[in-house]
N, C-alpha and C. Protein backbone atom coordinates (compact mmCIF):
# COMPACT_ATOMS: atom_id res chain seq x y z
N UNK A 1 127.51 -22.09 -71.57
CA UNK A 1 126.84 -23.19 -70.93
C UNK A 1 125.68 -23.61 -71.84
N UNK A 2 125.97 -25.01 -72.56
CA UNK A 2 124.50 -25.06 -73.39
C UNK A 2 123.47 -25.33 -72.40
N UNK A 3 122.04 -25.34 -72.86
CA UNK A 3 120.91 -25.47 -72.77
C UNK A 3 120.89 -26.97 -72.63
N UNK A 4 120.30 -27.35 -71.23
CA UNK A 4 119.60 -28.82 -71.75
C UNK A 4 118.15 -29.17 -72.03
N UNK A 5 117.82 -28.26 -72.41
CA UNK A 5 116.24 -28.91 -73.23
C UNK A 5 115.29 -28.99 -72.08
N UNK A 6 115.35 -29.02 -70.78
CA UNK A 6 114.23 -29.05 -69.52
C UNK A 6 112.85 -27.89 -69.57
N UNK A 7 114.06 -26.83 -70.47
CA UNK A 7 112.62 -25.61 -70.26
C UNK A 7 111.46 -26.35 -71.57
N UNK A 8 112.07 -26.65 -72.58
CA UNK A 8 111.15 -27.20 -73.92
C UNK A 8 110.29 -28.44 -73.66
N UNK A 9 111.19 -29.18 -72.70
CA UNK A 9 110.22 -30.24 -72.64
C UNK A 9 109.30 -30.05 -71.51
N UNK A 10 109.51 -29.38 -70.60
CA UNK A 10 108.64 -28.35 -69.75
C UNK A 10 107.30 -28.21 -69.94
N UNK A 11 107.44 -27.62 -71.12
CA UNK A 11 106.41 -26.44 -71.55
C UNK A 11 105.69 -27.29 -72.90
N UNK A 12 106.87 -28.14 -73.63
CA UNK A 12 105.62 -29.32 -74.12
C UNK A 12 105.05 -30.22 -73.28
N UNK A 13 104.98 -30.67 -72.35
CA UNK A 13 104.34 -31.66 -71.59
C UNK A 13 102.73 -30.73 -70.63
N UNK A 14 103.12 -29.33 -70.56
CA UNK A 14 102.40 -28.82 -69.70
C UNK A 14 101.24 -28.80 -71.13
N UNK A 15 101.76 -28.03 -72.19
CA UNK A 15 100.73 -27.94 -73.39
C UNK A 15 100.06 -29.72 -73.77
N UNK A 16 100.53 -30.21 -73.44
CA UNK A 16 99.60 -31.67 -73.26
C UNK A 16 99.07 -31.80 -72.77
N UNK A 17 99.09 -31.79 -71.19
CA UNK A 17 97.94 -31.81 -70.54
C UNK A 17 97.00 -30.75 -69.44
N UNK A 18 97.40 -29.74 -70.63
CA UNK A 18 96.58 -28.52 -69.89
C UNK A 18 94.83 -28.81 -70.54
N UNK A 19 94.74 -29.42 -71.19
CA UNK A 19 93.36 -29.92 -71.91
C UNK A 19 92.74 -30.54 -70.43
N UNK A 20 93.77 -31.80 -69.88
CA UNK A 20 93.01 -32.60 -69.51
C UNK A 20 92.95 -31.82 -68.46
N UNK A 21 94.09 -31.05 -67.52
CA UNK A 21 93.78 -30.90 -66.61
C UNK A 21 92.94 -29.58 -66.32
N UNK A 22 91.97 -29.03 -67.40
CA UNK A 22 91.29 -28.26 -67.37
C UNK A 22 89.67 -28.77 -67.30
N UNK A 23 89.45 -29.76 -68.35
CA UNK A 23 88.62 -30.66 -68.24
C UNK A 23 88.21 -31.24 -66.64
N UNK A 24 89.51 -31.73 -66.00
CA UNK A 24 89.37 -31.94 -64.55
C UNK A 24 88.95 -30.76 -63.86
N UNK A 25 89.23 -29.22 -63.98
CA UNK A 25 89.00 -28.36 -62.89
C UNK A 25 87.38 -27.98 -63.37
N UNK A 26 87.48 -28.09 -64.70
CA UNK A 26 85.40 -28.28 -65.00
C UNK A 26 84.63 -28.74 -64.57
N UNK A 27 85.05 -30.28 -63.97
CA UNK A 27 84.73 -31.28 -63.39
C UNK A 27 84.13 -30.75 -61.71
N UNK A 28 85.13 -30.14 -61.33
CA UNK A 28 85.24 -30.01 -59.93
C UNK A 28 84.26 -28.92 -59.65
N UNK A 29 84.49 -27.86 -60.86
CA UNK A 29 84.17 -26.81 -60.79
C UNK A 29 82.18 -27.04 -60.52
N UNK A 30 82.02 -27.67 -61.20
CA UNK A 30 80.63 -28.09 -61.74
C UNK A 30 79.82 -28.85 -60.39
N UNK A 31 80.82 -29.77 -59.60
CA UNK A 31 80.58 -30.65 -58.48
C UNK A 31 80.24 -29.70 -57.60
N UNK A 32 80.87 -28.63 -57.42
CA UNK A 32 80.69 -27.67 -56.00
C UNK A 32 79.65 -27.11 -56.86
N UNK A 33 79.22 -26.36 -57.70
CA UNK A 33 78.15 -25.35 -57.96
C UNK A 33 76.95 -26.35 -58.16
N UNK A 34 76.81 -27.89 -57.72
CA UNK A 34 75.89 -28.61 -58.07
C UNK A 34 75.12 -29.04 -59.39
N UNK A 35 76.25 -29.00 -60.07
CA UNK A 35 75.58 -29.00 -61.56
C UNK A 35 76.12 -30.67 -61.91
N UNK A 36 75.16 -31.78 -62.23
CA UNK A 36 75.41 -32.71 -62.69
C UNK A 36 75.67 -32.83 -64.10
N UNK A 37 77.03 -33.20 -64.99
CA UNK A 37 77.52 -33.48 -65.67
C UNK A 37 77.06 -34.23 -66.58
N UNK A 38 76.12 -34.85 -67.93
CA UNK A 38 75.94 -35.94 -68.18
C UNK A 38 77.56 -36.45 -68.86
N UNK A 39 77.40 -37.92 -68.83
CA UNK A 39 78.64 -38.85 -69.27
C UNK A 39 78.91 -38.61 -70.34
N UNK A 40 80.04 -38.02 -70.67
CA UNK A 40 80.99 -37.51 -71.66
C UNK A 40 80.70 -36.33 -71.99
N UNK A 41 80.00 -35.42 -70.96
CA UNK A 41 79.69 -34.63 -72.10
C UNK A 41 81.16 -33.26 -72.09
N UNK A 42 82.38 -33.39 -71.07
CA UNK A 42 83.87 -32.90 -71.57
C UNK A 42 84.39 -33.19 -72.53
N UNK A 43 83.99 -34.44 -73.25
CA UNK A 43 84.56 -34.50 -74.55
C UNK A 43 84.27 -33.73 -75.64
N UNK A 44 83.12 -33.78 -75.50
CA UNK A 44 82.51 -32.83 -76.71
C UNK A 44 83.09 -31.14 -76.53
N UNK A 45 83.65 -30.53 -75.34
CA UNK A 45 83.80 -29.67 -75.51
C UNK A 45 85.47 -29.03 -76.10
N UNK A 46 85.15 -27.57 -76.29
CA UNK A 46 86.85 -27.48 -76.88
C UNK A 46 87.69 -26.98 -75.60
N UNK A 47 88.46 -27.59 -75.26
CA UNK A 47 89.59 -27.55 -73.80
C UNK A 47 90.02 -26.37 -73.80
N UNK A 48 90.61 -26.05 -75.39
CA UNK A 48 91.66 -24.78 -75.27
C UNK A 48 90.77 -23.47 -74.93
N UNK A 49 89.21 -23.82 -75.06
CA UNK A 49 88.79 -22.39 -74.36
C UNK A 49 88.59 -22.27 -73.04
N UNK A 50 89.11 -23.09 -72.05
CA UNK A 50 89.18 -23.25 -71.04
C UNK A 50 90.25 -22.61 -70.48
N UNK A 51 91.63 -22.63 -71.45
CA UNK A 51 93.06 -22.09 -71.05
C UNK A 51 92.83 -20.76 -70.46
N UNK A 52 93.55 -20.17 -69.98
CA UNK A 52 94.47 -18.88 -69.92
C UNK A 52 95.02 -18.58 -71.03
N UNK A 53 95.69 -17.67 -70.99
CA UNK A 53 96.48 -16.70 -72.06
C UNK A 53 97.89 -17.58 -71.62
N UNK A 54 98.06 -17.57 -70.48
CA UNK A 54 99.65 -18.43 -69.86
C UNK A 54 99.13 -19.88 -70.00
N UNK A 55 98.21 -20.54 -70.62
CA UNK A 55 98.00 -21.90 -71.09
C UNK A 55 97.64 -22.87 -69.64
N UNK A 56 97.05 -22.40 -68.46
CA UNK A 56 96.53 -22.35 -67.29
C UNK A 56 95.13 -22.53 -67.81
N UNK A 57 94.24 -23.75 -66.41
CA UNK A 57 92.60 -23.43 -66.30
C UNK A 57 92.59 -22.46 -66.21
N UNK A 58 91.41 -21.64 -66.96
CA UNK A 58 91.13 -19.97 -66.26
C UNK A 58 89.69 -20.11 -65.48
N UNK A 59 89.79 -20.11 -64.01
CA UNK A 59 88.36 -19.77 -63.45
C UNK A 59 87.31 -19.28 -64.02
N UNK A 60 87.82 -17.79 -64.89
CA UNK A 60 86.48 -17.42 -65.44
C UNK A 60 86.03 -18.03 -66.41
N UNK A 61 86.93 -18.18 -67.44
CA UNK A 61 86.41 -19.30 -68.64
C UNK A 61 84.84 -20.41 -68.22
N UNK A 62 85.67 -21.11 -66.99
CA UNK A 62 85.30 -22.44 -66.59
C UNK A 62 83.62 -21.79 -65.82
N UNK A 63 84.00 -20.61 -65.30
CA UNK A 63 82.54 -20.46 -64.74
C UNK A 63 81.42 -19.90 -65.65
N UNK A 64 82.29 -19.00 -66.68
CA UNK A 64 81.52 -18.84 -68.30
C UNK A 64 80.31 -20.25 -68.61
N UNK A 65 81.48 -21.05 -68.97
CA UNK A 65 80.45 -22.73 -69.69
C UNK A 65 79.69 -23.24 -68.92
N UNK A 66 80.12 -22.86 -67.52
CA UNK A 66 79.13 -23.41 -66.62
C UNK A 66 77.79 -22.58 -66.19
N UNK A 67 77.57 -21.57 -66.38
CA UNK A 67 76.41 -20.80 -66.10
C UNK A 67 75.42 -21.10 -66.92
N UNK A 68 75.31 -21.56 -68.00
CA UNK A 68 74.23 -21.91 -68.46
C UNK A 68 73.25 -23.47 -68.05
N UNK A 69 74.44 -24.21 -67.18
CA UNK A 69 73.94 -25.32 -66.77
C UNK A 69 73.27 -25.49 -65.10
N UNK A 70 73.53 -24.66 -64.66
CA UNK A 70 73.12 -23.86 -63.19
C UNK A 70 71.87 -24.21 -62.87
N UNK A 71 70.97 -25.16 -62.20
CA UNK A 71 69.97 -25.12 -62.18
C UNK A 71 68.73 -23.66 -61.30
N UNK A 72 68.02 -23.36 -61.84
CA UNK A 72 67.22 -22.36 -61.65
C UNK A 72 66.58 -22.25 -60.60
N UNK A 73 66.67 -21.37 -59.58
CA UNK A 73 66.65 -20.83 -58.13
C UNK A 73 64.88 -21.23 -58.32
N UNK A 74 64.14 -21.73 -57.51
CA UNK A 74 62.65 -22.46 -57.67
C UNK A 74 61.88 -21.12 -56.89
N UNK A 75 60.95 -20.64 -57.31
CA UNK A 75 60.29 -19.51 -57.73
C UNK A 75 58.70 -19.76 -56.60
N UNK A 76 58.91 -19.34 -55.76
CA UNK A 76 57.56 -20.15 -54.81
C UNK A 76 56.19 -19.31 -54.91
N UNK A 77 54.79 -19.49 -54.96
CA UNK A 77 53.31 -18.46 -55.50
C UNK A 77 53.78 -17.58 -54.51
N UNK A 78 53.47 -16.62 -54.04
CA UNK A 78 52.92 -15.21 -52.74
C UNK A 78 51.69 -16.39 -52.14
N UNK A 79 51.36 -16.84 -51.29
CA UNK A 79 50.29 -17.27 -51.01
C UNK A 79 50.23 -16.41 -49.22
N UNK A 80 48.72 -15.61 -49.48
CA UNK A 80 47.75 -15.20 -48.93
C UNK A 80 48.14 -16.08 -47.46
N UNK A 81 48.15 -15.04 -46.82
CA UNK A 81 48.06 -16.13 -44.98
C UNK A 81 49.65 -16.76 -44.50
N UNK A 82 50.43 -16.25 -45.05
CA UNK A 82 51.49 -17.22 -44.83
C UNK A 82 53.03 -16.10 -44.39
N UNK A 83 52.34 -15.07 -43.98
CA UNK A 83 53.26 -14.04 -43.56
C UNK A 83 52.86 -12.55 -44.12
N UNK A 84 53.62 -11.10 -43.88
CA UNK A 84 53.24 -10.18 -44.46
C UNK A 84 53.72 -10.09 -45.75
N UNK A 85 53.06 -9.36 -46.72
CA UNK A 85 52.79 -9.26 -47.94
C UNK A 85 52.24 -7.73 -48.32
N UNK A 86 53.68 -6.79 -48.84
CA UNK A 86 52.43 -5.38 -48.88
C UNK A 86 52.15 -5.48 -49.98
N UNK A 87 51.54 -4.76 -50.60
CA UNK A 87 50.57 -5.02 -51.86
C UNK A 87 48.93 -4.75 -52.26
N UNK A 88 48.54 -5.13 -53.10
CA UNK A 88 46.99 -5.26 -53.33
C UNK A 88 46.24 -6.12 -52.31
N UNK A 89 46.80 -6.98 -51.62
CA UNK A 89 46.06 -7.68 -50.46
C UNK A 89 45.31 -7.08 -49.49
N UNK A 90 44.11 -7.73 -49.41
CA UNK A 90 43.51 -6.74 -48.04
C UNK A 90 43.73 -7.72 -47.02
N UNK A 91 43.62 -7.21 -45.95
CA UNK A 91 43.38 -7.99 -44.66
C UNK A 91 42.26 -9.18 -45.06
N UNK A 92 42.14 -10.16 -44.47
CA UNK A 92 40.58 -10.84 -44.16
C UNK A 92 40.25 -10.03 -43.04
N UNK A 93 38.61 -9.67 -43.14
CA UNK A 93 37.78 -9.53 -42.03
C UNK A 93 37.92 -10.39 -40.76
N UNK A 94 38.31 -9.93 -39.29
CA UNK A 94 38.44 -10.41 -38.43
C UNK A 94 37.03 -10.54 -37.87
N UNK A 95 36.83 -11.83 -37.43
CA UNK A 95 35.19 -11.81 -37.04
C UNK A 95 35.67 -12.27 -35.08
N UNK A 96 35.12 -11.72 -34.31
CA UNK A 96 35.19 -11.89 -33.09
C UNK A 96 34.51 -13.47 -32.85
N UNK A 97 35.33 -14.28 -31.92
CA UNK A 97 34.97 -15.38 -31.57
C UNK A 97 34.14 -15.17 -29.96
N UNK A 98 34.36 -14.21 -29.65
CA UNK A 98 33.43 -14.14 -28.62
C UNK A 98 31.53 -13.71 -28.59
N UNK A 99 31.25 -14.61 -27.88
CA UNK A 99 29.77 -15.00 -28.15
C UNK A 99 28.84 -13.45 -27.99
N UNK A 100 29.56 -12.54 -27.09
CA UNK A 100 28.75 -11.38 -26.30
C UNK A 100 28.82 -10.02 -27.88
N UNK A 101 30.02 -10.38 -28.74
CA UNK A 101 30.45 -9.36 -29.99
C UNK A 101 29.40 -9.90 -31.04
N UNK A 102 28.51 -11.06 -31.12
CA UNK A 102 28.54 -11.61 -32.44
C UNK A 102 26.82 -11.01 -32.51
């Protein structure tokens, strides 16, 4: 029974657009972790390190390139009065508001 060529052209068409459609899952990938994209900047990158070994997006790859663009968890002072805090803090002195203590 010959071969009709379906598995070759298969597997060339998938190696075509496993670029783009990796580029796309970057895309997506980037949208949910909140990371804004500037315009074009998938072009500039290289696709095939995006692949799998089976020529597949690889999740980890894609979350690799993306960790450096992650914006940075916002870092708030300790401020005094605004809940407990153990530490070097002392109490403030409680001064009695009643007239008969003062």
């Amino acid at each position: 029974m010959p071969a009709d060529g379906s598995d070759s052209v298969r597997a060339e068409v998938q190696r075509e657009y496993a670029a783009k459609l990796a580029q796309a899952e970057l895309k997506a990938h980037a949208a949910q972790a909140g990371i804004k994209l500037a315009d074009g900047f998938t072009d500039y990158l290289d696709a095939s390190k995006l692949l799998g070994e089976d020529g597949t997006p690889s999740a980890e790859a894609i979350a690799k390139a993306l960790e450096p663009l992650k914006p940075a968890e916002p870092e708030f002072p300790r401020l005094k009065g605004m809940g407990y805090y153990p530490g070097p803090f002392q109490p403030a002195p409680r001064v009695s508001l009643d007239i008969r203590n003062r």
